[in-house]
Protein backbone atom coordinates (compact mmCIF):
# COMPACT_ATOMS: atom_id res chain seq x y z
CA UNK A 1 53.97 46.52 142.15
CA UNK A 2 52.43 43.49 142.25
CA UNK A 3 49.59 43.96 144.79
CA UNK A 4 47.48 46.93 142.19
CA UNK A 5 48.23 44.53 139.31
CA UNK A 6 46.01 41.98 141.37
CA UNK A 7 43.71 44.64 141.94
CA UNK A 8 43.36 45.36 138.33
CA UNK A 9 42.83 41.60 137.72
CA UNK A 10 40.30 41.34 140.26
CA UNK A 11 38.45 44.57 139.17
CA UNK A 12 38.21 43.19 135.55
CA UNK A 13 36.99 39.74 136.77
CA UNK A 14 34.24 41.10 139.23
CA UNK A 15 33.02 43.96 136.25
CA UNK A 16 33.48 40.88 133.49
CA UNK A 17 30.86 38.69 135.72
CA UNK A 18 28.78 41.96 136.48
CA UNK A 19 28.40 41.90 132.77
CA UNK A 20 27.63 38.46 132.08
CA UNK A 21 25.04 38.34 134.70
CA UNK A 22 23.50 41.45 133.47
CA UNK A 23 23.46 40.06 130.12
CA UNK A 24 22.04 36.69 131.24
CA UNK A 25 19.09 38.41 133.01
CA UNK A 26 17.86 40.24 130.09
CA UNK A 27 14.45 39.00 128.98
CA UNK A 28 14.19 36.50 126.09
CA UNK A 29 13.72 38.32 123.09
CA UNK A 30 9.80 37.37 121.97
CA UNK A 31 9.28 34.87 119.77
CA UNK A 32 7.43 35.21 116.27
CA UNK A 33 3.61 33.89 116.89
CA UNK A 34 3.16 30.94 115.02
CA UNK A 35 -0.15 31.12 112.52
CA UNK A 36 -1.82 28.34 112.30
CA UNK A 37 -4.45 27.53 109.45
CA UNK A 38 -3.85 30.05 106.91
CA UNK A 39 -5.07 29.87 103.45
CA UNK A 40 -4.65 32.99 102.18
CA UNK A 41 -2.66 34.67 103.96
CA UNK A 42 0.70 33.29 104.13
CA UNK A 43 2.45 31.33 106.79
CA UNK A 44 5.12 33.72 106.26
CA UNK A 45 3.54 37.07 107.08
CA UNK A 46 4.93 39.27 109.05
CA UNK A 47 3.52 40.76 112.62
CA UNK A 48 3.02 44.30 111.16
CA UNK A 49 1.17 42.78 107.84
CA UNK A 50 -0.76 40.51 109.87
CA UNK A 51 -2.12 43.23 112.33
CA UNK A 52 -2.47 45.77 109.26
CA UNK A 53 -5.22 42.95 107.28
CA UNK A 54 -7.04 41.91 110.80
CA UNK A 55 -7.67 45.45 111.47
CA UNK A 56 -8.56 46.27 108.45
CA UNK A 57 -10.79 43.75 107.77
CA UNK A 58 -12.61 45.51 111.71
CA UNK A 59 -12.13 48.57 110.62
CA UNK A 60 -13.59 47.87 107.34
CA UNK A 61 -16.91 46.06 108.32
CA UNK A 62 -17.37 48.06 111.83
CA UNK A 63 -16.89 44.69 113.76
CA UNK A 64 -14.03 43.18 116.36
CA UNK A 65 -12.46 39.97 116.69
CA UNK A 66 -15.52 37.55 117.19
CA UNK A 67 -17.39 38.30 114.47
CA UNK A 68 -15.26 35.67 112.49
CA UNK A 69 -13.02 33.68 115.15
CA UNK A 70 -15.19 32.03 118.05
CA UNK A 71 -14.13 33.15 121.66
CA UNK A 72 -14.38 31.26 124.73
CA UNK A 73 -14.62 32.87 128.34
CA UNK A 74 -13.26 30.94 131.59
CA UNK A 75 -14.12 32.73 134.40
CA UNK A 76 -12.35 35.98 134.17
CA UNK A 77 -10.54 35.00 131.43
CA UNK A 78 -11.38 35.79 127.68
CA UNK A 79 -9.88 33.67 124.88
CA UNK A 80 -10.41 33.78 121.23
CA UNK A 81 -9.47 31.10 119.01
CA UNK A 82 -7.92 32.36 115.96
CA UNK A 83 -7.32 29.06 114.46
CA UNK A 84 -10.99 27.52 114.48
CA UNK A 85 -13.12 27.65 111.00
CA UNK A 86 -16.38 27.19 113.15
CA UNK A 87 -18.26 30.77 112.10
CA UNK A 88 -18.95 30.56 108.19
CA UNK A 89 -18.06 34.60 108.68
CA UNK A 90 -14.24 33.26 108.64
CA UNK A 91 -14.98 31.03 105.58
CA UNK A 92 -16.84 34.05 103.53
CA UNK A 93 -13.72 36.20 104.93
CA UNK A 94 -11.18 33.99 102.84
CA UNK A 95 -13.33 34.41 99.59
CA UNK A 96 -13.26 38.13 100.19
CA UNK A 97 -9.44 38.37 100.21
CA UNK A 98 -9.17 35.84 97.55
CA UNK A 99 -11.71 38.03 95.52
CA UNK A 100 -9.72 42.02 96.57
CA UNK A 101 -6.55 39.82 95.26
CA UNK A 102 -8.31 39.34 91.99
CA UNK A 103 -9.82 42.85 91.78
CA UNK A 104 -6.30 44.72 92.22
CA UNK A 105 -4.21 42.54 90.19
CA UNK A 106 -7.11 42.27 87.10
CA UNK A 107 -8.11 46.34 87.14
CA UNK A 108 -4.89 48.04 88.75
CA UNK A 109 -2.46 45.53 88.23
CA UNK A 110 -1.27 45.19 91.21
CA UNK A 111 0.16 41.62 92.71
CA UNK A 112 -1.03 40.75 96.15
CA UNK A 113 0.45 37.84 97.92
CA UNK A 114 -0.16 36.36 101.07
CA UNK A 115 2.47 37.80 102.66
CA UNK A 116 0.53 41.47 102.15
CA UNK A 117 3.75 43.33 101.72
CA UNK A 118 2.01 44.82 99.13
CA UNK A 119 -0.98 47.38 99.54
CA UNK A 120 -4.40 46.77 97.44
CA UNK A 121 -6.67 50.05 95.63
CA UNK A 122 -9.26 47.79 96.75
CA UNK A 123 -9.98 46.67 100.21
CA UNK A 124 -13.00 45.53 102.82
CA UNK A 125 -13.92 48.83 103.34
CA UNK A 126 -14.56 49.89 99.35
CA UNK A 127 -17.92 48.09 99.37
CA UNK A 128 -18.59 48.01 102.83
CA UNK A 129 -18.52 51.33 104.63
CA UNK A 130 -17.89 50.04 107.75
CA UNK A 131 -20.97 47.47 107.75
CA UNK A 132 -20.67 43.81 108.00
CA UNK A 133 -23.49 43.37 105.15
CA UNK A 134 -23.03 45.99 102.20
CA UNK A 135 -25.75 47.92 100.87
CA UNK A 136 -25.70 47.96 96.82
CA UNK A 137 -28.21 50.40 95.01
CA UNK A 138 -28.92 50.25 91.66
CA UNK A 139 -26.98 53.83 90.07
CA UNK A 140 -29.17 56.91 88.73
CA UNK A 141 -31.42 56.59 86.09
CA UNK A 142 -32.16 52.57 86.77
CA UNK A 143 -34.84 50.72 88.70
């Protein structure tokens, strides 16, 4: 009786390390991207908020990336530097948010924070149509 109780022993050993190494090979779970110069948004945003206002904000005035953050090609490669304040279009961006935060919370009181977990009435897209510039005309009835 002793030789299938050293099988057993074995068996569990081999499967234990089977595990182990399976478990060891696994890929790294990802690791938050770190934000760097914020100052409106918050440091704290989440992935899902972040993507949500950067799309937006395309979506809203009918541009992509590099209309606000410089990019930088190397050859093949294509980099965009999210971090730099070297277009003033990132600069006017920041008043814009800082201005929607004022709108929402003043006329439908609704709190905005950095963090965006919270959805504004009004947005890029309410005075811009999907153009970087907006086009204002005066309402019926005035010259």
């Amino acid at each position: 009786m002793a030789i299938p109780c050293k099988k057993l022993v074995v068996l569990t050993g081999l499967t234990g390390f089977s595990l182990c190494g399976i478990l060891a090979a696994r890929p790294p779970a990802e690791e938050k991207p770190v934000y760097k110069n914020l100052r409106v948004l918050s440091d704290k945003i989440s992935d899902e908020n972040m993507d949500y206002v950067m799309e937006s904000i395309n979506a809203g005035l009918g541009v992509t990336c590099v209309f606000c953050h410089p990019g930088k090609q190397n050859g093949t490669r294509f980099t965009v530097d999210y971090a730099s304040d070297e277009y003033r279009n990132k600069r006017i961006a920041r008043d814009m948010l800082r201005m929607t935060f004022k709108l929402n919370k003043k006329y439908f009181n609704t709190k905005m924070t950095g963090e965006m977990t919270t959805r504004g009435r009004i947005w890029c897209r309410t005075c811009h149509h999907g153009i970087p510039v907006p086009i204002f005309t005066e309402p019926n009835g005035k010259e």
